[in-house]
Each structure stands twice: as structure tokens, then as C-alpha cells.
Protein backbone atom coordinates (compact mmCIF):
# COMPACT_ATOMS: atom_id res chain seq x y z
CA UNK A 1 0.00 0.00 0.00
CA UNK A 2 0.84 3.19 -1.06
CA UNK A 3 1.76 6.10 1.85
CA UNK A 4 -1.31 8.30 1.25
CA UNK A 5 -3.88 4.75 1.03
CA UNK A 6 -2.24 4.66 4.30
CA UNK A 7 -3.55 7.64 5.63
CA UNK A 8 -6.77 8.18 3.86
CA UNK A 9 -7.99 4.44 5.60
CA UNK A 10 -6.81 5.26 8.65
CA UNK A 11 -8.51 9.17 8.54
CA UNK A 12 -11.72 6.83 7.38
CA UNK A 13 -11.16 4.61 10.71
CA UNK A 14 -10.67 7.49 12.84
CA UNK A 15 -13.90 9.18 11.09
CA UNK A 16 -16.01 6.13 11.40
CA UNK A 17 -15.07 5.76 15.42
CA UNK A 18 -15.85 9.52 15.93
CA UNK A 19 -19.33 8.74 14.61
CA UNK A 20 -19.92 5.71 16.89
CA UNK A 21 -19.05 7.66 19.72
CA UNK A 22 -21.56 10.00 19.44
CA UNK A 23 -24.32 7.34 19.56
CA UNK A 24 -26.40 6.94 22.49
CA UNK A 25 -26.44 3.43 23.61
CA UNK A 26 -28.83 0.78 22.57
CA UNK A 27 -31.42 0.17 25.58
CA UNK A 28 -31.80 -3.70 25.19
CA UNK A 29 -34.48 -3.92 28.54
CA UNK A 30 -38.04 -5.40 27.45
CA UNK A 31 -41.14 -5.70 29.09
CA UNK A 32 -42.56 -8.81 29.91
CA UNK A 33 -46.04 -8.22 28.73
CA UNK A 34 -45.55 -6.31 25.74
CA UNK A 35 -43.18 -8.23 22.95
CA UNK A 36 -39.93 -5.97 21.87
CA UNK A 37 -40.60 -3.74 19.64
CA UNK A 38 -44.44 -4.08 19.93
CA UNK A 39 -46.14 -0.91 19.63
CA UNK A 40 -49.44 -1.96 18.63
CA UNK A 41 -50.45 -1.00 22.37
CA UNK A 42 -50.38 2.68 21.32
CA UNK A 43 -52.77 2.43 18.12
CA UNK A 44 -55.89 4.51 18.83
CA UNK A 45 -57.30 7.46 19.51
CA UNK A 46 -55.70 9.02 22.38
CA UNK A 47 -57.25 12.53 24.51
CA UNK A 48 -53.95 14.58 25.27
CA UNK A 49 -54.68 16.73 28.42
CA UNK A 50 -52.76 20.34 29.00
CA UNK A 51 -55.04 22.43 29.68
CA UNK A 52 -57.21 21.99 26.90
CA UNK A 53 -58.36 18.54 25.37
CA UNK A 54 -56.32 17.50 22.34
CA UNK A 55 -57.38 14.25 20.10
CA UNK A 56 -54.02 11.93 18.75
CA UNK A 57 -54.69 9.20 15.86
CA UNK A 58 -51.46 6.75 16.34
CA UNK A 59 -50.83 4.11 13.97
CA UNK A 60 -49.55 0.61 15.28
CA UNK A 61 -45.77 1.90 15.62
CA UNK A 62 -47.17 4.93 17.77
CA UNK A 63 -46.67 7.51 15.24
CA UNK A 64 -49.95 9.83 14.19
CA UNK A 65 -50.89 13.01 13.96
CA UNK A 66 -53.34 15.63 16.22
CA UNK A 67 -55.36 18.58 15.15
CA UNK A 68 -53.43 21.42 16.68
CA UNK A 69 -50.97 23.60 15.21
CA UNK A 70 -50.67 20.56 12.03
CA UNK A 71 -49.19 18.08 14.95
CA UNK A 72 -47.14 14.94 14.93
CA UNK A 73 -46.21 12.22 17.07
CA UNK A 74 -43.47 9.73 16.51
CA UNK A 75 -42.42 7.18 19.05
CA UNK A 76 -38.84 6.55 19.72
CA UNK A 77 -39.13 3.47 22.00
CA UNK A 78 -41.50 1.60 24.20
CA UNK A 79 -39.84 0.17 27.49
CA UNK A 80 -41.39 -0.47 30.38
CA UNK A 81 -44.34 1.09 30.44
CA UNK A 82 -42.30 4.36 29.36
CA UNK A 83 -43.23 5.91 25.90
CA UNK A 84 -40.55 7.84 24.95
CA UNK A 85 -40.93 10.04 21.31
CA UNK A 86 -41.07 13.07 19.75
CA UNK A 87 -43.85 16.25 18.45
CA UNK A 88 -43.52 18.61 15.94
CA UNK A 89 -46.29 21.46 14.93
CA UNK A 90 -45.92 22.36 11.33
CA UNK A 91 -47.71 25.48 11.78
CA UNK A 92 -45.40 27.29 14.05
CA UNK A 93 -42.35 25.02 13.62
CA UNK A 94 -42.14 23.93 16.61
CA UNK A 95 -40.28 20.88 17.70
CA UNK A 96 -39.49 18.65 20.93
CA UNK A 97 -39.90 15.39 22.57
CA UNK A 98 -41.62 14.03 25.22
CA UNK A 99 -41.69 11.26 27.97
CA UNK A 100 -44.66 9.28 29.53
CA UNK A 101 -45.04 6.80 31.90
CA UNK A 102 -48.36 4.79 31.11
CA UNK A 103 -50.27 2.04 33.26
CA UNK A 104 -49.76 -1.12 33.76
CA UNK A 105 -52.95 -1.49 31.39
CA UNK A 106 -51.41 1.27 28.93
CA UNK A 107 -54.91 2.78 28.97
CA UNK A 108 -53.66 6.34 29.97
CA UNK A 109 -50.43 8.17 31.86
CA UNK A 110 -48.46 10.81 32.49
CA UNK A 111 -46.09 12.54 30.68
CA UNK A 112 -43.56 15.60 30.28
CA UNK A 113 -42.74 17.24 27.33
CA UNK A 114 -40.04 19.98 25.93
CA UNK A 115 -39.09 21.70 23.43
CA UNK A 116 -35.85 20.62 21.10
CA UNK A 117 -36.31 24.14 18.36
CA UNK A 118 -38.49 26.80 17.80
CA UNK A 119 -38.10 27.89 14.63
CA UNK A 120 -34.31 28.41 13.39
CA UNK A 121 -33.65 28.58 17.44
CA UNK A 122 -31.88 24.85 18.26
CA UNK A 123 -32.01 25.54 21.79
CA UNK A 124 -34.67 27.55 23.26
CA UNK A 125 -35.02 28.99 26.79
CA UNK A 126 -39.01 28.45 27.25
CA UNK A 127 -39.90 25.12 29.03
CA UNK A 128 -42.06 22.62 28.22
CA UNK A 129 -44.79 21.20 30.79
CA UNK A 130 -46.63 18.35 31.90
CA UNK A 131 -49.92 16.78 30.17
CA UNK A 132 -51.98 13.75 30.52
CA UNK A 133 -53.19 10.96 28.06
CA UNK A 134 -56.26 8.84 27.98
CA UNK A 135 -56.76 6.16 25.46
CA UNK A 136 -60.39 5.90 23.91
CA UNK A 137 -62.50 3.21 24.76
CA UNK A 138 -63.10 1.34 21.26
CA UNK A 139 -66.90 0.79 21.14
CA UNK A 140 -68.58 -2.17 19.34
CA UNK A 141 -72.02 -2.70 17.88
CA UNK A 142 -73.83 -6.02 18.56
CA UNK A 143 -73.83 -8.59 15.55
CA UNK A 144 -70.72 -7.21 14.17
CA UNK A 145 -68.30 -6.15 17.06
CA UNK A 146 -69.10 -1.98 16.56
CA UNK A 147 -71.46 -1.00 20.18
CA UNK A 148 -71.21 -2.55 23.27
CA UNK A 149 -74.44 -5.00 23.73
CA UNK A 150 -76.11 -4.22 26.88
């Protein structure tokens, strides 16, 4: 090998190590009753509580969108009963992440959230808060599974 193939793989090993160690680790911890990786627990219609009453649509990964401001969430991880993800608002590009520690039933919990950027502004001073979710009840009609029979 020539001196400078030399010295451009070992700029490439340095380069690729440098990126590894910025990683955050891989959590490997999984709850008993929910499979790794299972999400589906989150799929619904959720009512988002702070302050005023805000309706989320997730998907079976977690990830859906709410009325206000354009919103989205998407969920980083599921461990433990703690929902872990981030929020972003389209109309007044706003983003940040949030945190919430559900039930043992995952039927509601409680959460904190924060801001990551407002606007071109990567690390904004204002502080986030604390809300509350509530999953819908799913409601089911008699003779084919829509409304609860009486």
C-alpha cells in the first residue's frame, strides 16, 4: 500500500469511530407483557390533556398526527411502560420530545414534554410542561363487534 492509502484508511477509521461515539447506547431492557418492539399498544385514539383537550390518531408503531398547530407524534421506543418520542407542529415550527409513563394497562399516563427548536432557534429557553393521556374506549355494535351490547 501506497503512503497516502495509508492515511486516507486510517482518517476513514478514525472518522467512522468519531461517529460511533456519538451514539447513544442501545437500551436492550423489554417488558414482559408487551413483545420488543411491539407498539401496537399505542394504536388509537388518544385525549392529550394540558389544559385543553387535544385528540391523537397513532398508527400501530405509535406515530400519528393531532389537530393542533398541524401536529405529529413519533415514538422513539417503548420500554417499560415508558413511551418515549417526539412532536412537531408544522404550523409554528415547533419541535421537541416528550416522555410518559403509562399504566400497567397502557390505557392512559403521564407525561412531560419539551421543546428541542423553535423555529431556526436549536435551543430555546421556554420550558415545556406536563400533560396527561387517555386512550379511547373502542366501542362495538352487537352482531358485528361496533357497540357494546347491553
Amino acid at each position: 500500500m501506497t503512503y497516502s492509502t495509508v492515511v486516507a484508511v486510517a482518517v476513514m477509521v478514525l472518522l467512522a469511530a468519531a461517529g460511533c461515539a456519538t451514539q447513544p447506547p442501545v437500551q436492550s431492557s423489554v417488558t414482559a407483557d408487551v413483545p420488543k418492539d411491539d407498539r401496537s399498544v399505542l394504536a388509537g385514539e388518544w385525549e392529550y390533556e394540558d389544559g385543553a383537550t387535544v385528540m391523537l390518531r397513532l398508527d400501530n408503531q405509535g406515530n400519528g398526527t393531532y389537530p393542533f398547530k398541524d401536529g405529529r407524534f413519533e415514538t422513539s421506543r417503548l420500554v417499560d411502560h415508558t413511551w418515549v418520542g417526539t412532536w412537531s407542529q408544522k404550523e409554528n415550527d415547533r419541535e421537541g420530545g416528550f416522555s410518559v409513563k403509562l399504566s400497567e394497562d397502557y390505557s392512559e399516563g403521564q407525561g412531560t414534554w419539551w421543546y428541542i427548536r423553535i423555529g431556526a432557534d436549536r435551543r430555546p429557553s421556554q420550558k415545556g410542561g406536563t400533560f396527561r393521556l387517555s386512550k379511547k374506549a373502542i366501542l362495538t355494535k352487537r352482531g358485528d363487534d361496533r357497540l357494546p351490547t347491553p
